[in-house]
N, C-alpha and C. Protein backbone atom coordinates (compact mmCIF):
# COMPACT_ATOMS: atom_id res chain seq x y z
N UNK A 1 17.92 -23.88 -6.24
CA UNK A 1 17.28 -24.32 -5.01
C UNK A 1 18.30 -24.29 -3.87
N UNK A 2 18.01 -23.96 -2.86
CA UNK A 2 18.76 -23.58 -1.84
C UNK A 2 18.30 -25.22 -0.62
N UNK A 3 19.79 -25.38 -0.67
CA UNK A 3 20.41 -26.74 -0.10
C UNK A 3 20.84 -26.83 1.48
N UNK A 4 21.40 -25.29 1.95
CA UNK A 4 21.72 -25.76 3.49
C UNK A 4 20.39 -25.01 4.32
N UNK A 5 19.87 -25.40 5.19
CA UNK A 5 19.20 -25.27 6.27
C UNK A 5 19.28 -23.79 6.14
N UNK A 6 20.33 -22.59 6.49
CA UNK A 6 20.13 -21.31 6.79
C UNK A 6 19.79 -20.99 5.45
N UNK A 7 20.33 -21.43 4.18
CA UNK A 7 20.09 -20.58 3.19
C UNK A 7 18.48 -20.95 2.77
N UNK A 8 17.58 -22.14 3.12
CA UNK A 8 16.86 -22.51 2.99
C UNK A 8 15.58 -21.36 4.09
N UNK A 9 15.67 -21.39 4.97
CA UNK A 9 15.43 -19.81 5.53
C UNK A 9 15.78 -18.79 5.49
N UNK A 10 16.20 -17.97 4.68
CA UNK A 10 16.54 -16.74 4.17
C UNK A 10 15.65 -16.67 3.16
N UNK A 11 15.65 -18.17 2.36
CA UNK A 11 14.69 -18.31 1.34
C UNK A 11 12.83 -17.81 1.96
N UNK A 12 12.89 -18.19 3.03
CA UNK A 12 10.95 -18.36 3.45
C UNK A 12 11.10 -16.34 3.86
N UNK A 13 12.64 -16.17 4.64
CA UNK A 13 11.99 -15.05 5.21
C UNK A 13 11.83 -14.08 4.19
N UNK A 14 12.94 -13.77 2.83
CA UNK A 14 13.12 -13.12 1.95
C UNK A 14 11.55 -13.32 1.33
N UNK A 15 10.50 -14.21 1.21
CA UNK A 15 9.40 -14.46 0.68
C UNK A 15 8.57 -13.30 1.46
N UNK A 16 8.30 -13.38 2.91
CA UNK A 16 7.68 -13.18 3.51
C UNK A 16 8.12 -11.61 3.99
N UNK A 17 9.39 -11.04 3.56
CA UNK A 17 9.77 -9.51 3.54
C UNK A 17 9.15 -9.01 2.03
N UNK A 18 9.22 -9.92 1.10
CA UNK A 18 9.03 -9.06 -0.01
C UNK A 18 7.63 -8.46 0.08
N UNK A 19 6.64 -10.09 0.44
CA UNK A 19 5.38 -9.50 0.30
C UNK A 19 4.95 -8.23 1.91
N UNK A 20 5.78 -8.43 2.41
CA UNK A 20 5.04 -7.09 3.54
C UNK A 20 5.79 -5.81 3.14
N UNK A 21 6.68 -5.43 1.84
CA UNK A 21 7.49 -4.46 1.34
C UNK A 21 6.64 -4.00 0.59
N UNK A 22 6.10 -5.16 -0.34
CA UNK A 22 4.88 -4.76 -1.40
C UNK A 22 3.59 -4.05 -1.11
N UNK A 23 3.00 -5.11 0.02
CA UNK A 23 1.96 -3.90 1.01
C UNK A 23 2.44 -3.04 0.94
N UNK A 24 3.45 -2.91 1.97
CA UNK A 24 3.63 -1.37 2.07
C UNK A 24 3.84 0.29 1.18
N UNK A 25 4.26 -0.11 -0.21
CA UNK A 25 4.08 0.26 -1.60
C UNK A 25 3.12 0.50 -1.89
N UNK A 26 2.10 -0.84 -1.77
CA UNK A 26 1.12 -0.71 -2.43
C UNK A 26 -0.18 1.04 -1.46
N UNK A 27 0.25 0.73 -0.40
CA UNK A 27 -0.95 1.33 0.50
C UNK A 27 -0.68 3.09 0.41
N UNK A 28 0.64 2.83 -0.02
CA UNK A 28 1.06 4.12 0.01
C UNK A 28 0.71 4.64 -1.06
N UNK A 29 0.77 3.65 -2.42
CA UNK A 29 0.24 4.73 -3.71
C UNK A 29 -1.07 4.56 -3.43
N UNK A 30 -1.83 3.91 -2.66
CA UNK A 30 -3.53 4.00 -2.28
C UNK A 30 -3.80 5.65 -1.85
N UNK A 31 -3.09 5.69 -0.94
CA UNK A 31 -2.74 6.96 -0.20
C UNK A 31 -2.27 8.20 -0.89
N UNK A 32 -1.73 7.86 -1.52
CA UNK A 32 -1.36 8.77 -2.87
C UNK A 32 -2.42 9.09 -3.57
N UNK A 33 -3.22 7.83 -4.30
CA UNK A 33 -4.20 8.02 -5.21
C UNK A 33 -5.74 9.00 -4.33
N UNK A 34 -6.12 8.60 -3.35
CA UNK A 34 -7.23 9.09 -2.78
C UNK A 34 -6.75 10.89 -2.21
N UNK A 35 -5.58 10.53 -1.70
CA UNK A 35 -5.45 12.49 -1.78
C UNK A 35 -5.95 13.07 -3.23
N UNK A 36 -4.98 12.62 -3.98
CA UNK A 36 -5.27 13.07 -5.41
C UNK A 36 -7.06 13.46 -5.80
N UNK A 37 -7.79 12.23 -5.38
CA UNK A 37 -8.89 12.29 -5.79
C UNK A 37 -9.84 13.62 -4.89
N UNK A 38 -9.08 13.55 -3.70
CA UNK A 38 -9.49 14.83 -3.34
C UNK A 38 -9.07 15.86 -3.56
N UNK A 39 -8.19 16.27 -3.97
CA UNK A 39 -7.46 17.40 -4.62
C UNK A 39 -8.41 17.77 -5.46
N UNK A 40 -8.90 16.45 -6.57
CA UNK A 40 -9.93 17.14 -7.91
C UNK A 40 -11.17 17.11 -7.28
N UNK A 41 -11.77 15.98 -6.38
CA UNK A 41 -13.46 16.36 -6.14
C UNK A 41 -13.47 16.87 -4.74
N UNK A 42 -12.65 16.66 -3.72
CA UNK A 42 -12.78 16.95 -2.36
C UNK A 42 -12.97 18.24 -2.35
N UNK A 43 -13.79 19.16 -0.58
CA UNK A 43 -13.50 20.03 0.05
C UNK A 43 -11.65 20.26 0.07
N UNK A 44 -11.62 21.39 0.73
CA UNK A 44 -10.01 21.96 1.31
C UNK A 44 -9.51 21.15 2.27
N UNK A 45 -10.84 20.98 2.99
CA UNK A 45 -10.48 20.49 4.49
C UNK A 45 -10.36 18.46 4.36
N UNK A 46 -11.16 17.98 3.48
CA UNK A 46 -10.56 16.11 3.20
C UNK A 46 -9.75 16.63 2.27
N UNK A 47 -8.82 17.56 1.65
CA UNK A 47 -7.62 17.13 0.77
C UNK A 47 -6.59 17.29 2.24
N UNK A 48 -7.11 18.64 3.01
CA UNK A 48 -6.12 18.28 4.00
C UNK A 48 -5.70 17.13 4.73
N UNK A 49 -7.35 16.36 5.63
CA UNK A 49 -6.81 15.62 6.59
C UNK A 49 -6.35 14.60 5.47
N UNK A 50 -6.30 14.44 4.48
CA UNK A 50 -5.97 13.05 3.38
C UNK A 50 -4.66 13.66 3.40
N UNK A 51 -4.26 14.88 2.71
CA UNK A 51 -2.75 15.22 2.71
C UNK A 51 -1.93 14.66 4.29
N UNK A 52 -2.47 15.20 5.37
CA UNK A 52 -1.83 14.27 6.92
C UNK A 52 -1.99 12.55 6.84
N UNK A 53 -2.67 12.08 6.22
CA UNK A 53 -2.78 10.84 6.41
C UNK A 53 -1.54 10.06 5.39
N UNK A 54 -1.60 10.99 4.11
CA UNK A 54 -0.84 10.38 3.17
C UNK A 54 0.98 10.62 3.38
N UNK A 55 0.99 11.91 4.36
CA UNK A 55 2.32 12.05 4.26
C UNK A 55 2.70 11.47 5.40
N UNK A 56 2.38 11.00 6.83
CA UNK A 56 2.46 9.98 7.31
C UNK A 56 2.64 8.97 7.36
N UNK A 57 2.40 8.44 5.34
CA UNK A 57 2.32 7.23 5.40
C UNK A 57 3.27 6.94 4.24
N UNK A 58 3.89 7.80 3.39
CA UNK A 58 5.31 8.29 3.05
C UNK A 58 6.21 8.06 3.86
N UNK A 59 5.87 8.89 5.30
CA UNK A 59 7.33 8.83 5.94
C UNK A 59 7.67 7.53 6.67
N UNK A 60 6.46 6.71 6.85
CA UNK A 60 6.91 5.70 7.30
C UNK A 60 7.60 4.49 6.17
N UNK A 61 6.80 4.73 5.26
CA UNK A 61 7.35 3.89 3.81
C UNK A 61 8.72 4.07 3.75
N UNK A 62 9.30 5.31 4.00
CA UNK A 62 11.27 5.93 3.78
C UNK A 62 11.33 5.46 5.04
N UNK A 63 11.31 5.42 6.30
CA UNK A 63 11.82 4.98 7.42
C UNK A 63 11.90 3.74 7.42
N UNK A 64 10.76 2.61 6.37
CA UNK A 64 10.95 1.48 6.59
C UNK A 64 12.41 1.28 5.50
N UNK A 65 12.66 1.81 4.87
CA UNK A 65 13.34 1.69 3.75
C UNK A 65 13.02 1.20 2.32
N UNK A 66 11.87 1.30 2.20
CA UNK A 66 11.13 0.80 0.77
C UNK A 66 11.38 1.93 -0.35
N UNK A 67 11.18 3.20 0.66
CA UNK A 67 11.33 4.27 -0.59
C UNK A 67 12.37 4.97 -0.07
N UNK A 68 13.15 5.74 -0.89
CA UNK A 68 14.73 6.28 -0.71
C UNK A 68 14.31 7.62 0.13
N UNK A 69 14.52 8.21 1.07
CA UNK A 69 13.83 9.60 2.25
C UNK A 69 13.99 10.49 1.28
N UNK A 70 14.64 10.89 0.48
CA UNK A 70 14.49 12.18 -0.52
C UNK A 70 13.32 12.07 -1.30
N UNK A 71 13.02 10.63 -2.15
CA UNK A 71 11.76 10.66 -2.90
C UNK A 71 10.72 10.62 -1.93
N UNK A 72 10.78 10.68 -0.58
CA UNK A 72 9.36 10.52 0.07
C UNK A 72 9.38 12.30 0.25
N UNK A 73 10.78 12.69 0.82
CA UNK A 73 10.47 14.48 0.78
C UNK A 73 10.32 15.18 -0.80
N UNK A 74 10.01 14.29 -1.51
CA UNK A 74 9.86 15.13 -2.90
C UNK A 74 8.26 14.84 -3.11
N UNK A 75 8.08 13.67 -2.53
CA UNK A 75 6.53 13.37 -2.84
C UNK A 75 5.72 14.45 -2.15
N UNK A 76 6.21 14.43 -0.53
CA UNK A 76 5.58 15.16 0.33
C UNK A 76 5.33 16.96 -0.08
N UNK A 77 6.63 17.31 -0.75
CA UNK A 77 6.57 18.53 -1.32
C UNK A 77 5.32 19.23 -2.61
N UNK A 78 5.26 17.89 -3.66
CA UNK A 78 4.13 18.20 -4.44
C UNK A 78 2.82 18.13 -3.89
N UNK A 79 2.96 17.11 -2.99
CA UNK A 79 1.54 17.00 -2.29
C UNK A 79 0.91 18.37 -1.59
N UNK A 80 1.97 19.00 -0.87
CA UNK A 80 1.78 20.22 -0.18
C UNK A 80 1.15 21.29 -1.43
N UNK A 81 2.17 20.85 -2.31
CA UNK A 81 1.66 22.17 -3.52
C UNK A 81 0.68 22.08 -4.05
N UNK A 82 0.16 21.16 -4.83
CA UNK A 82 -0.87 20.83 -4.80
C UNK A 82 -2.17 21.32 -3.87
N UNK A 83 -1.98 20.86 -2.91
CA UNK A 83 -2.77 21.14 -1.81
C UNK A 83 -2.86 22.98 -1.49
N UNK A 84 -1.85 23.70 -1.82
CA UNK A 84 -1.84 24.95 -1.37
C UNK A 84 -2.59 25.80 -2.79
N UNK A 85 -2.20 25.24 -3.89
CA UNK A 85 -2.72 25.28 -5.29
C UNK A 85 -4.63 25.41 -4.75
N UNK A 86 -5.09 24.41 -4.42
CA UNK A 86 -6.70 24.04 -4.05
C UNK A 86 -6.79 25.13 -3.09
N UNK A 87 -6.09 25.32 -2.28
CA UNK A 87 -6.92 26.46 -1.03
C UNK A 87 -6.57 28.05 -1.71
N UNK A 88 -5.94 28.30 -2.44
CA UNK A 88 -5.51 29.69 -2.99
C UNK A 88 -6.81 29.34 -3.96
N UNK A 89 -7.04 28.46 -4.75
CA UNK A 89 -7.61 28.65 -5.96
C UNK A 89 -9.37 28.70 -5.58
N UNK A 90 -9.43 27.70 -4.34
CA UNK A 90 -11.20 28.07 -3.93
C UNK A 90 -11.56 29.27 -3.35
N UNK A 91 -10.24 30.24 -2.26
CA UNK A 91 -10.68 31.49 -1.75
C UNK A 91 -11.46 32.63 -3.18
N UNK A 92 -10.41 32.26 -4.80
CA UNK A 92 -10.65 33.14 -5.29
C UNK A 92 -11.85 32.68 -5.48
């Protein structure tokens, strides 16, 4: 238990960073998951605007510092492939 006054607030704010870190995690694998779902049932065009929404929301996740900027450019990379995978594979 934390005894002096500052360490006693570090305590409330460290509470109140974790849970807006966690949102932010959380919304992003939301974002993750619903591209995905369009990838398998969507048109070309909602995997796209979902692919812009989701990698937007990657890069802000690495800018906040929750996720390390290489794993958000590695996420962003499969997502693309993926995505380029669906538009090559519906022309045929």
């Amino acid at each position: 238990m934390a005894h002096s006054l500052s360490a006693r607030k570090r305590v409330r704010q460290n509470v109140e960073l974790r849970a807006r870190n966690r949102w932010r995690l959380r919304s992003l694998r939301t974002a993750m998951k619903e591209f995905l779902d369009k990838i398998v049932h969507g048109s070309v065009e909602e995997a796209k605007a979902s692919f812009l929404k989701a990698a937007a929301i990657v890069d802000r996740t690495a800018q906040k510092g929750i996720i390390h900027k290489k794993q958000a450019s590695r996420r962003k990379s499969r997502m693309n492939a993926r995505l380029k995978a669906k538009a090559l594979g519906s022309k045929h």
